[in-house]
Protein backbone atom coordinates (compact mmCIF):
# COMPACT_ATOMS: atom_id res chain seq x y z
CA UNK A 1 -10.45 7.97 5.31
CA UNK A 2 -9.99 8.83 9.23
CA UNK A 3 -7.12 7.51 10.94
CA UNK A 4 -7.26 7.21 14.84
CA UNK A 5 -3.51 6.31 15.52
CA UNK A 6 -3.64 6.04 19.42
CA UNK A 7 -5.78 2.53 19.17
CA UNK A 8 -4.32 1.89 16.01
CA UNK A 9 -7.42 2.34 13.63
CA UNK A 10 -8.93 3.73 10.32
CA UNK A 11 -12.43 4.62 9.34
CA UNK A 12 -11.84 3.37 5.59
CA UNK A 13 -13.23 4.12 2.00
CA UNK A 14 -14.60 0.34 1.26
CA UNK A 15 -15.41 -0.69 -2.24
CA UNK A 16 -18.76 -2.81 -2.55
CA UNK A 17 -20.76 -4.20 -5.88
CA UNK A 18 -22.21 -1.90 -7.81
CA UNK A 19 -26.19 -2.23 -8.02
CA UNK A 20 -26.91 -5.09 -10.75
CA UNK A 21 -24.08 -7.78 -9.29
CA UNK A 22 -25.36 -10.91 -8.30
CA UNK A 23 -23.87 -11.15 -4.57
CA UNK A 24 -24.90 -14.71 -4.49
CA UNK A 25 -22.54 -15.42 -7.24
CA UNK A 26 -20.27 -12.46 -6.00
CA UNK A 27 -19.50 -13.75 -2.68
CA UNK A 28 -17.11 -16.46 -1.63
CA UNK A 29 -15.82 -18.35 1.38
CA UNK A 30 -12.07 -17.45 2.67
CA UNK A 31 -9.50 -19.01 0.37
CA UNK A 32 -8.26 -20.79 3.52
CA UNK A 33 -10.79 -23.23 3.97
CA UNK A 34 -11.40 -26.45 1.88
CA UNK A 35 -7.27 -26.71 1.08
CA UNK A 36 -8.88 -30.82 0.91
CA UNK A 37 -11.42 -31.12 -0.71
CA UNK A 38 -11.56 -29.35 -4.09
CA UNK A 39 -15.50 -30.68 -5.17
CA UNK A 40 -15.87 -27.70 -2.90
CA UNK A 41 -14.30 -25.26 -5.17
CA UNK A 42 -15.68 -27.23 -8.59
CA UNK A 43 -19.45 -25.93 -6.78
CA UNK A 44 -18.36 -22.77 -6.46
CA UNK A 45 -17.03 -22.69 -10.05
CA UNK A 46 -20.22 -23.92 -11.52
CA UNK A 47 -21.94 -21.50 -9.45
CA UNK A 48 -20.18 -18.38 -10.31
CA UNK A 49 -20.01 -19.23 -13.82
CA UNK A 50 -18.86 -15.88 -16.09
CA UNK A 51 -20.47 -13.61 -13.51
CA UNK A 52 -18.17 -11.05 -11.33
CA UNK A 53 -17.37 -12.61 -8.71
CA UNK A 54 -14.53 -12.73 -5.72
CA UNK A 55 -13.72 -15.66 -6.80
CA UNK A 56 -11.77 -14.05 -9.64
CA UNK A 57 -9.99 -11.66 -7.60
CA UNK A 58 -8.72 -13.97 -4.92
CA UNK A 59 -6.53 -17.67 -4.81
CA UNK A 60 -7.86 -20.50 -3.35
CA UNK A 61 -4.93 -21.99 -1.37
CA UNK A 62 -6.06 -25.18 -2.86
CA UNK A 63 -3.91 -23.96 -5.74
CA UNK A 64 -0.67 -22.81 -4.11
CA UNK A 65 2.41 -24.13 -4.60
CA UNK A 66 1.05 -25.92 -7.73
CA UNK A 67 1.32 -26.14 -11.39
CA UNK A 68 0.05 -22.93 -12.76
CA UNK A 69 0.34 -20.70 -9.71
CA UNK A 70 1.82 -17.53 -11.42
CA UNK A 71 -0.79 -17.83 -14.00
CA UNK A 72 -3.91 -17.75 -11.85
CA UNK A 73 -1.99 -14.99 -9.92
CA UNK A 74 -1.60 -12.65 -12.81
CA UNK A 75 -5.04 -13.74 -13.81
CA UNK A 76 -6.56 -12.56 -10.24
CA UNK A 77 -4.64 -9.12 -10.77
CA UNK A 78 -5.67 -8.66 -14.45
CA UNK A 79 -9.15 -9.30 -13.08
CA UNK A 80 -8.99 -7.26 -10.24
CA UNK A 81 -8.41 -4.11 -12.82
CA UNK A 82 -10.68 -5.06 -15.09
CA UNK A 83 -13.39 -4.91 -12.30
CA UNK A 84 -12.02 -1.27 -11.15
CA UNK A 85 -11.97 0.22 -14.95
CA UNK A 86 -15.52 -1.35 -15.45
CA UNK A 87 -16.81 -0.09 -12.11
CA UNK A 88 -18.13 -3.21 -10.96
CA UNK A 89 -16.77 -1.78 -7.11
CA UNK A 90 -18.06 1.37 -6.31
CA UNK A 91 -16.57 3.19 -2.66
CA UNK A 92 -18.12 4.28 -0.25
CA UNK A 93 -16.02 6.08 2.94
CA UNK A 94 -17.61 4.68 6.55
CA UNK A 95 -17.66 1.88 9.33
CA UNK A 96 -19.81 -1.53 7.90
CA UNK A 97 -21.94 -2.96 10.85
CA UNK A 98 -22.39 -6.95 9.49
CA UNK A 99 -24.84 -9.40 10.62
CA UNK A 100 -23.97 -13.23 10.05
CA UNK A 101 -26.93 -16.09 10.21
CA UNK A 102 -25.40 -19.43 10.47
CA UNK A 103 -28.13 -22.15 8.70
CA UNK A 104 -29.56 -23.99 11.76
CA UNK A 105 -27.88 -27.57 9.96
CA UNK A 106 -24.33 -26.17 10.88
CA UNK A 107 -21.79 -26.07 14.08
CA UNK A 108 -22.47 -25.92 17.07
CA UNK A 109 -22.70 -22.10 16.48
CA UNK A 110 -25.92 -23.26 14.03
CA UNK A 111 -29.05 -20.56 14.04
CA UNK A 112 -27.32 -17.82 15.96
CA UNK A 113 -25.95 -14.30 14.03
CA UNK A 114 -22.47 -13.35 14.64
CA UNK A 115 -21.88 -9.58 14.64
CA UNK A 116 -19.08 -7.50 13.29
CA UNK A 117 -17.88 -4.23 12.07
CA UNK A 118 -15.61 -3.29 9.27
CA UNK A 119 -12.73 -1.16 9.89
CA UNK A 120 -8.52 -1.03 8.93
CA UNK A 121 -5.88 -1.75 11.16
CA UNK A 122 -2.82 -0.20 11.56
CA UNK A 123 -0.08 -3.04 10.60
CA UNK A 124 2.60 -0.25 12.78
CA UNK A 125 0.50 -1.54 15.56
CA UNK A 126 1.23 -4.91 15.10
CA UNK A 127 3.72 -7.46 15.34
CA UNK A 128 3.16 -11.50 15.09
CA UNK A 129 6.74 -12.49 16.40
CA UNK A 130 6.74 -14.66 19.43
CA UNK A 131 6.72 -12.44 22.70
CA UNK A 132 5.11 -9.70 21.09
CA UNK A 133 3.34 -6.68 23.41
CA UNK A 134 1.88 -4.84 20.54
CA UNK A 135 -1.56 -3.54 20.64
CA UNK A 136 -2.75 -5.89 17.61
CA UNK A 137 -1.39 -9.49 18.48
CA UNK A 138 -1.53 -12.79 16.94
CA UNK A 139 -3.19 -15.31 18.76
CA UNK A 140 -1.49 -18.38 17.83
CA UNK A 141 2.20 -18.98 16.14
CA UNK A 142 2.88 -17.96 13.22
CA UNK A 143 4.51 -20.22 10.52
CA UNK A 144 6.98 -17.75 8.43
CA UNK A 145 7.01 -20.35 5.89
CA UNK A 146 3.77 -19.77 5.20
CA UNK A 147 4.12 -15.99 4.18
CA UNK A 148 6.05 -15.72 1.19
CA UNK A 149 3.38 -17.59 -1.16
CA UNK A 150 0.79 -15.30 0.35
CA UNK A 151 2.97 -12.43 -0.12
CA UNK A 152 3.28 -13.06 -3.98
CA UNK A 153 0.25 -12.42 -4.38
CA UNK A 154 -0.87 -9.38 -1.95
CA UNK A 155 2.69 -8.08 -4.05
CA UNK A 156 1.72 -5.96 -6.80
CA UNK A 157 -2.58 -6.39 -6.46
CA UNK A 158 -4.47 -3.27 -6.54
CA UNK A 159 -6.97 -4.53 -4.17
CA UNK A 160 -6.96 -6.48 -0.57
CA UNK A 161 -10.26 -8.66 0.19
CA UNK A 162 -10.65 -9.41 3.72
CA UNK A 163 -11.34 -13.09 5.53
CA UNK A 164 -9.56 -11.40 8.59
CA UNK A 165 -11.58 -11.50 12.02
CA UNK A 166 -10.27 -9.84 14.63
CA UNK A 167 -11.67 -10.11 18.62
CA UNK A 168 -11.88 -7.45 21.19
CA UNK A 169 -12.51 -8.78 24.96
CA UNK A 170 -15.47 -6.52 25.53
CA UNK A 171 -17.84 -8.14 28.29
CA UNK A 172 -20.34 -4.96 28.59
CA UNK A 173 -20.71 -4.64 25.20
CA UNK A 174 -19.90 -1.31 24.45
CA UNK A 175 -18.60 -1.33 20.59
CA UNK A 176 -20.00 -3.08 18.56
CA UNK A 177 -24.26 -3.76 20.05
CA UNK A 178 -24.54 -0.09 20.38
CA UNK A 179 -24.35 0.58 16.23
CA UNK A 180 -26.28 -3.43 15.93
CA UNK A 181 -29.41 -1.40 18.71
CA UNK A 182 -29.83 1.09 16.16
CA UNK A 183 -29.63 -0.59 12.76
CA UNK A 184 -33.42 -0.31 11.66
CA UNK A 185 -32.19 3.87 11.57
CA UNK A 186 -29.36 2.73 8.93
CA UNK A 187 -28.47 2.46 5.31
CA UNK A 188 -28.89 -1.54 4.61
CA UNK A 189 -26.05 -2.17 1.98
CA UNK A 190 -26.57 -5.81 0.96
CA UNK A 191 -28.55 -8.35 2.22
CA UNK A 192 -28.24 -11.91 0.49
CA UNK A 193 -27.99 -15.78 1.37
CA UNK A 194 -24.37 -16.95 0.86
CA UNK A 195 -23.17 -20.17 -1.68
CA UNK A 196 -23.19 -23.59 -0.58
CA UNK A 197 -25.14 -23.06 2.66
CA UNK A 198 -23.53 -21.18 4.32
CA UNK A 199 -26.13 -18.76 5.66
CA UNK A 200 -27.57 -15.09 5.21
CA UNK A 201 -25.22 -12.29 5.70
CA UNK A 202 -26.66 -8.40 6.05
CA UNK A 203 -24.78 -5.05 6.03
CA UNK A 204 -25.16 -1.58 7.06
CA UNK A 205 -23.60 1.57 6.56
CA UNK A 206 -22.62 3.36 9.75
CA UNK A 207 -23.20 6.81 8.54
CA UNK A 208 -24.19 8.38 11.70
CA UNK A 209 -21.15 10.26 13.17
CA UNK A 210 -22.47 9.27 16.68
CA UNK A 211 -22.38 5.97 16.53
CA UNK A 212 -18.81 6.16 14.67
CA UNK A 213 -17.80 8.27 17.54
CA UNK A 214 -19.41 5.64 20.20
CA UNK A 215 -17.20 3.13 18.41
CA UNK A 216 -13.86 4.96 18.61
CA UNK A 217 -14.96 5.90 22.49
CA UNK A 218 -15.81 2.34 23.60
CA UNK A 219 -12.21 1.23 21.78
CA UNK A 220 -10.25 3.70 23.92
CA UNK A 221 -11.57 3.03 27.24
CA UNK A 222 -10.92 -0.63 26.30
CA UNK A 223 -7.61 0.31 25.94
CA UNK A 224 -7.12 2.46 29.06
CA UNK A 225 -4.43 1.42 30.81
CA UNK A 226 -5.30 1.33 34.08
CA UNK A 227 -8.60 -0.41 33.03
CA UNK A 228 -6.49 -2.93 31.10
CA UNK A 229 -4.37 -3.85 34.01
CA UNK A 230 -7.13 -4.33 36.42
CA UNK A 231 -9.52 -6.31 34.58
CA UNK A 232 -6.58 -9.19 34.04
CA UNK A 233 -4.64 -8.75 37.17
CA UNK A 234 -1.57 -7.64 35.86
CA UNK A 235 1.11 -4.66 36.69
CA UNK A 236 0.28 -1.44 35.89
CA UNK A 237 3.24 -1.20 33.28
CA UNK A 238 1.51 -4.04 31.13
CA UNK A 239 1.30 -3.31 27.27
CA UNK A 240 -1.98 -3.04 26.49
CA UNK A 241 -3.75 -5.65 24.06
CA UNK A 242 -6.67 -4.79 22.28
CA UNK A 243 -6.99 -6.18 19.43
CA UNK A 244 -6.34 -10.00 19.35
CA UNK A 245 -6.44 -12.12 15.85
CA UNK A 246 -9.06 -14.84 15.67
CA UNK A 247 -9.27 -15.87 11.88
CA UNK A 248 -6.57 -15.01 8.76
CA UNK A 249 -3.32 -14.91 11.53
CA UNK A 250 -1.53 -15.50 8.28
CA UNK A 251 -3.61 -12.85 6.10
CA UNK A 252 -2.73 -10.54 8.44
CA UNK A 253 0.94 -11.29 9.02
CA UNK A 254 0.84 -11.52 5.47
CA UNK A 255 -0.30 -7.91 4.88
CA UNK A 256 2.60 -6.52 7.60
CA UNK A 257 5.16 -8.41 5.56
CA UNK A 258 4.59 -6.95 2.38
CA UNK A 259 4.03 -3.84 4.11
CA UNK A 260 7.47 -3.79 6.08
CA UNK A 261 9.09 -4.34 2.24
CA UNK A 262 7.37 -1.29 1.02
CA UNK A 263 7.71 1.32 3.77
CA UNK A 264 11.01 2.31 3.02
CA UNK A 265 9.80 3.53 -0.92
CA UNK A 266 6.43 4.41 -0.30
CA UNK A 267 6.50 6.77 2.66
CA UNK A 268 3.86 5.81 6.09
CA UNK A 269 0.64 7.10 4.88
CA UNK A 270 1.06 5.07 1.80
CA UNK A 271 -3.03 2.74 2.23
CA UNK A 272 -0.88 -0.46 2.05
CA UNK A 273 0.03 0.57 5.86
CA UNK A 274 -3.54 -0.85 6.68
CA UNK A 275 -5.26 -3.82 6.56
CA UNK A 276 -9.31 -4.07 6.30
CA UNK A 277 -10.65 -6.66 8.76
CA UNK A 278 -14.04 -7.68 10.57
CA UNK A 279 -14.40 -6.71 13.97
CA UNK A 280 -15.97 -9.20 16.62
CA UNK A 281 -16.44 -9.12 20.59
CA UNK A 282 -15.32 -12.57 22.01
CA UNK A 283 -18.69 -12.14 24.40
CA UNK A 284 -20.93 -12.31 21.29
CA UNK A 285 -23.52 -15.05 21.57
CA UNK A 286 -23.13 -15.76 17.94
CA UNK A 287 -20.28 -16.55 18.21
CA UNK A 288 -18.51 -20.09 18.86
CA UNK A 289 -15.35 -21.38 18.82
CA UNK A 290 -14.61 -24.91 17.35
CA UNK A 291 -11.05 -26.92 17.25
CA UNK A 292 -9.00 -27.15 14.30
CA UNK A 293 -8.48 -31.30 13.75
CA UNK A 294 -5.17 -32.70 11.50
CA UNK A 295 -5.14 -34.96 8.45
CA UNK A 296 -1.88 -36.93 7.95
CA UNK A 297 -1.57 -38.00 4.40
CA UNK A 298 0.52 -40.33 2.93
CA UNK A 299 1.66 -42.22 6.20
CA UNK A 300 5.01 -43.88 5.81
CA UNK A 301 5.88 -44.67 9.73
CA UNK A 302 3.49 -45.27 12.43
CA UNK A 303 2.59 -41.93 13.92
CA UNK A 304 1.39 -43.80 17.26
CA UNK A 305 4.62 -45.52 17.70
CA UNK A 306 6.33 -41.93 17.96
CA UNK A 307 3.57 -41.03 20.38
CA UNK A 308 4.38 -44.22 22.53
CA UNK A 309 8.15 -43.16 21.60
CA UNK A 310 7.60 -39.39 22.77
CA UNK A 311 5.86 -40.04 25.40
CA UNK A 312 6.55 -43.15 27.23
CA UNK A 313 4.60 -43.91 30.77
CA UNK A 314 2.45 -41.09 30.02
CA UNK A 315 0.87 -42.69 26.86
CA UNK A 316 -2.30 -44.62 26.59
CA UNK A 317 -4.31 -45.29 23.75
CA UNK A 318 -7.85 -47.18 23.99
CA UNK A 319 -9.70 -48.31 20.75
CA UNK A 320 -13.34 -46.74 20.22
CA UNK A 321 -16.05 -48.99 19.28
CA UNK A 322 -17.14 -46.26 16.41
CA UNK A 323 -15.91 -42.74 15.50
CA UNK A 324 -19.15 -41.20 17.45
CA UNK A 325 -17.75 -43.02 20.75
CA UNK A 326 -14.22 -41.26 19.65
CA UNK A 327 -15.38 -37.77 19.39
CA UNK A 328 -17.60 -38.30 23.29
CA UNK A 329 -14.96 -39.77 24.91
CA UNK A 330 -12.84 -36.37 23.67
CA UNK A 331 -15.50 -34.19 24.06
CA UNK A 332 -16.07 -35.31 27.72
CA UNK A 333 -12.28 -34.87 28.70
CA UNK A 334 -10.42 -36.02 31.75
CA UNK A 335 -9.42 -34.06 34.38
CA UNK A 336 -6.20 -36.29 34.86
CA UNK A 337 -4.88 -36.25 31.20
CA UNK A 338 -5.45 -34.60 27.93
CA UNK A 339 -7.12 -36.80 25.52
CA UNK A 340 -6.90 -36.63 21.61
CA UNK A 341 -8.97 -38.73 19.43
CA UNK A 342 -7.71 -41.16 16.47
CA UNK A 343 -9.07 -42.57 13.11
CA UNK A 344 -6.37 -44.72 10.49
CA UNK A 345 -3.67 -44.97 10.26
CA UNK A 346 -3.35 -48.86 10.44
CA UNK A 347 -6.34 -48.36 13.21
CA UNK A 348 -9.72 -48.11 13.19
CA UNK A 349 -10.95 -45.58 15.94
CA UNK A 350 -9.31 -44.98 19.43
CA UNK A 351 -8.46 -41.71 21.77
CA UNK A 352 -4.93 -41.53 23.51
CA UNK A 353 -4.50 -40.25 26.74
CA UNK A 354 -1.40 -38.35 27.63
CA UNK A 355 -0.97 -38.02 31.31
CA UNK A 356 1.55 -35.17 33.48
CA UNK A 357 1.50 -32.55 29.97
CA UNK A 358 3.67 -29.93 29.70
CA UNK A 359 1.48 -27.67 27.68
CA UNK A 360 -1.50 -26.60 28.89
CA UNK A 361 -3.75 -27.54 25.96
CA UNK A 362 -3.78 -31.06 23.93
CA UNK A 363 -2.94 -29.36 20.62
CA UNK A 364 0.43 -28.03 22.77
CA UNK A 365 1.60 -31.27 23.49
CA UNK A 366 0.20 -32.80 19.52
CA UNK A 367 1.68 -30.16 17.32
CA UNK A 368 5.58 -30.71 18.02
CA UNK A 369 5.66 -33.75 17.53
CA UNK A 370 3.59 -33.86 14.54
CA UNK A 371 6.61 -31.18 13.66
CA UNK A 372 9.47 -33.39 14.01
CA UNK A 373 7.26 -35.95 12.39
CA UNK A 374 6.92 -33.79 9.11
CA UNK A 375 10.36 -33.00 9.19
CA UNK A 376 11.71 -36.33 9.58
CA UNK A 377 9.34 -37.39 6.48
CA UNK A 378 7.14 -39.96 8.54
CA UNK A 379 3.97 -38.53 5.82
CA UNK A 380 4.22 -36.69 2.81
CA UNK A 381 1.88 -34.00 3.91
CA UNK A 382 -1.07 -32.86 6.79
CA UNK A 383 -4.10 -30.49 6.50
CA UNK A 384 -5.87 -28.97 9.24
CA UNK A 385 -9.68 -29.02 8.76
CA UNK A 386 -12.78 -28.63 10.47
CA UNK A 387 -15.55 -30.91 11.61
CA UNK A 388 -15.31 -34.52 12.80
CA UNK A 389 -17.21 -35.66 9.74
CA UNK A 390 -14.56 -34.15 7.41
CA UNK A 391 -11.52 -35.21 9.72
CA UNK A 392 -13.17 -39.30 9.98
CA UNK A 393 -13.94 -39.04 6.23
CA UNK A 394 -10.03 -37.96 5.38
CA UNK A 395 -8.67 -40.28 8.00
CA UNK A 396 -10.59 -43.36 6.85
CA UNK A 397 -8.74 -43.33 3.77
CA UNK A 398 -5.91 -45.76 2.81
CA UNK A 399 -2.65 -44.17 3.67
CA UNK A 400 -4.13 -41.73 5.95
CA UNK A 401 -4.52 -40.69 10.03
CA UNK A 402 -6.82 -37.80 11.05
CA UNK A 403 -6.54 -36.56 14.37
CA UNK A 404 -9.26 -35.00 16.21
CA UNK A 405 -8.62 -32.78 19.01
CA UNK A 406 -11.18 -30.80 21.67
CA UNK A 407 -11.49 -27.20 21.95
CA UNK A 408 -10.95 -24.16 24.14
CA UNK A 409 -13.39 -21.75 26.14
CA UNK A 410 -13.31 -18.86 23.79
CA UNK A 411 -13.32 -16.69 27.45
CA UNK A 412 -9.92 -17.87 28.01
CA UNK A 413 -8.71 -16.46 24.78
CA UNK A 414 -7.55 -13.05 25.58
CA UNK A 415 -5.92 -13.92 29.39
CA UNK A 416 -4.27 -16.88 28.21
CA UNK A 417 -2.18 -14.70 25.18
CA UNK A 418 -1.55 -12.13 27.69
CA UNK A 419 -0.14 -14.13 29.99
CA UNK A 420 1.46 -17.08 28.29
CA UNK A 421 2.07 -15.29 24.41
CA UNK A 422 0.56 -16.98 21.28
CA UNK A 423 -1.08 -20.25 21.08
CA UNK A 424 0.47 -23.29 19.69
CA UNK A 425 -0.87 -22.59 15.55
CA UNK A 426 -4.47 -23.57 14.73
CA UNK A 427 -5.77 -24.17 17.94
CA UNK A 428 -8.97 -22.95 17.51
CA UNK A 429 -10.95 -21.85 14.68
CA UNK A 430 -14.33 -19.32 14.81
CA UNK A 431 -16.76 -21.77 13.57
CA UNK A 432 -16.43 -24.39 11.53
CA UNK A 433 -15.64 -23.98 7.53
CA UNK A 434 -18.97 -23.13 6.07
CA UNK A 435 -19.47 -20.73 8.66
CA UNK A 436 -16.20 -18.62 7.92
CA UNK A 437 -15.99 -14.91 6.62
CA UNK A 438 -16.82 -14.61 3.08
CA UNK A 439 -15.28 -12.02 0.70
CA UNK A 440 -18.20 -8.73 -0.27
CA UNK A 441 -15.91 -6.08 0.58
CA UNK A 442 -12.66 -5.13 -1.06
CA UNK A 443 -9.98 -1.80 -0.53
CA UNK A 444 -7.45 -0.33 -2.44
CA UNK A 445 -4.32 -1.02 -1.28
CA UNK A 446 -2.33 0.61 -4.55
């Protein structure tokens, strides 16, 4: 392990399969996604089957909060050392250059590869509180009630595996294309297709100390400041952001949480100090960035008579003569009001249009009142999912209301944090949910 503390990094020892696992069985999707629809995880248990598999060392959120939590927890740590006594993981010290394929039948992203690069974080570098300046910064807000589930079970586990995928703003390309150039001249680790079409995913050892030292290069004259400051337009005293969250916010903030409890008994170069993630440049072709849509379950008062309510004058709503003339209409936007789409909820389909907004995005002027609406008990519950197939699908249910929203120019990610903080939460999502990061590698973090 090499830590580079002035951009907050650490060329890690990474634990990967030993020859003989099945990675088809071995690999699965971020525990994040699918919190709706559990035939998804049923597949993936008839898949794995009794083979190793992440799946055993990790908790699909489709469980938390529910009866037998603290089993499955202790059953995922259990697991986890049973795995490191039998060698299943075997380490290996280095960078990981990854190559994604997304199956030509998905997202808008479909037939392109995304490319990343393993590496730890420094969690000293970060901090996801609203108005941060830290180096590593959330990207959207952060829901504190969120953490201390995830905490109980990053408490205590031997091992971390990583869904976290993290963005650098890096228009000439300088990090991460340089090691992806040169990958015929490296080590390929694995190479498999991933469950439930999802793709083809490929990885390679960066074992050449030239291209570890391009890497660590490129990231400081990223972070120059002066170079910083001039490529945003901003005063030459601005903190520096380099490293900006795009997927896992809450794995991350997660990770400094339980961190900040253990610091004061474990000393700072204890490994829990660092969290593994993917690195990705915004400016990759592979890579897209869809909108995060909301389910409303359970409806008990009429969510578009609080909209009316909330926003008087400024509220329109027209019916749709069929979801696919809901998510166009969206899609197609209006340069005089933000528009967010409609399915349910005592409708059929329909897009309101909210004129003079406040926020500068539809999901800014959607989420507090969808807040309030929670609190005040108007539905028992919401989801946040991907796809306009899965968000008509959920919302055409009795009971129901899905909401479908547009999305953002991933370009406008980094300037609009730096100027205006974090995003209103799940704004935007890196693909859509069979195209997220799926567990292979794992760390110590005991």
């Amino acid at each position: 392990m090499k830590n580079i503390p002035d951009i907050g990094i650490q060329i890690p020892e990474i634990l990967l399969p030993k020859d003989g696992v099945d990675l088809h069985k071995w690999a699965v999707i971020a525990v994040d996604q699918f919190t709706s629809q559990p035939e998804y995880w049923e597949q993936a248990e008839a898949i794995v089957g009794d083979a190793p598999s992440t799946l055993r060392i990790t908790l699909p959120e489709i469980y938390l909060e529910r009866p037998g939590e603290a089993e499955r927890i202790q059953s995922v740590r259990k697991t986890m050392r049973e795995y490191m006594d039998a060698g299943i993981l075997e380490p290996r010290e280095g960078l990981i250059y990854v190559e994604r394929t997304v199956p030509s039948s998905l997202g808008t992203g479909a037939g392109k590869t995304r490319k990343g690069l393993m590496m730890c974080l420094d969690l000293e570098r970060y901090d996801y509180t609203k108005g941060s300046t830290s180096l590593i910064r959330a990207t959207e807000g952060t829901i504190i009630d969120r953490l201390p589930p995830r905490m109980k079970i990053r408490t205590g586990a031997p091992l971390e595996l990583p869904h976290i995928l993290v963005l650098i703003d890096d228009p000439q390309k300088t990090v991460i294309e340089p090691i992806g150039a040169a990958k015929d001249k490296l080590q390929k680790l694995y190479d498999f297709e991933l469950m439930l079409e999802s793709g083809h995913i490929v990885g390679y050892a960066v074992d050449d100390q030239e291209l570890e030292n391009g890497v660590v290069a490129a990231l400081r004259a990223l972070a120059q400041p002066e170079a910083f400051t001039a490529k945003y337009g901003l005063d030459a005293d601005a903190p520096v952001l380099l490293f900006a969250m795009g997927d896992g916010n809450h794995s991350l903030a997660t990770a400094k949480a339980v961190w900040e409890q253990m610091k004061p008994n474990v000393g700072m170069e204890h490994p829990a100090r660092y969290a593994l993630v993917e690195l990705e440049n915004v400016h990759d072709e592979g890579l897209e960035f869809e909108p995060i849509h909301r389910v409303l379950f359970g409806l008990k008062t009429d969510f578009y008579a609080v909209l009316a309510e909330k926003f008087g004058a400024d509220y329109t709503y027209t019916p749709s003569a069929s979801a696919d003339e809901m998510v166009q209409t969206v899609n197609a936007g209006d340069p005089a009001g933000q528009l967010i789409g409609f399915v349910g909820g005592g409708k059929g389909f329909g897009v309101a249009r909210i004129a003079n907004p406040a926020s500068n995005l539809p999901v800014g002027s959607l989420q507090p009142v969808l807040d309030t609406f929670l609190k005040q008990e108007g539905a028992e519950k919401i989801d946040y999912v991907h796809g306009a197939d899965v968000t008509v699908r959920l919302g055409q249910q009795p009971g129901n209301l899905g909401i479908y929203l547009p999305g953002m120019a991933k370009g406008d990610l980094f300037k609009t944090v730096i100027l205006d903080g974090a995003l209103p939460r799940k704004t935007f999502s890196m693909g859509e949910a069979r195209e997220k990061r799926f567990y292979v590698e794992a760390r110590k973090i005991q």
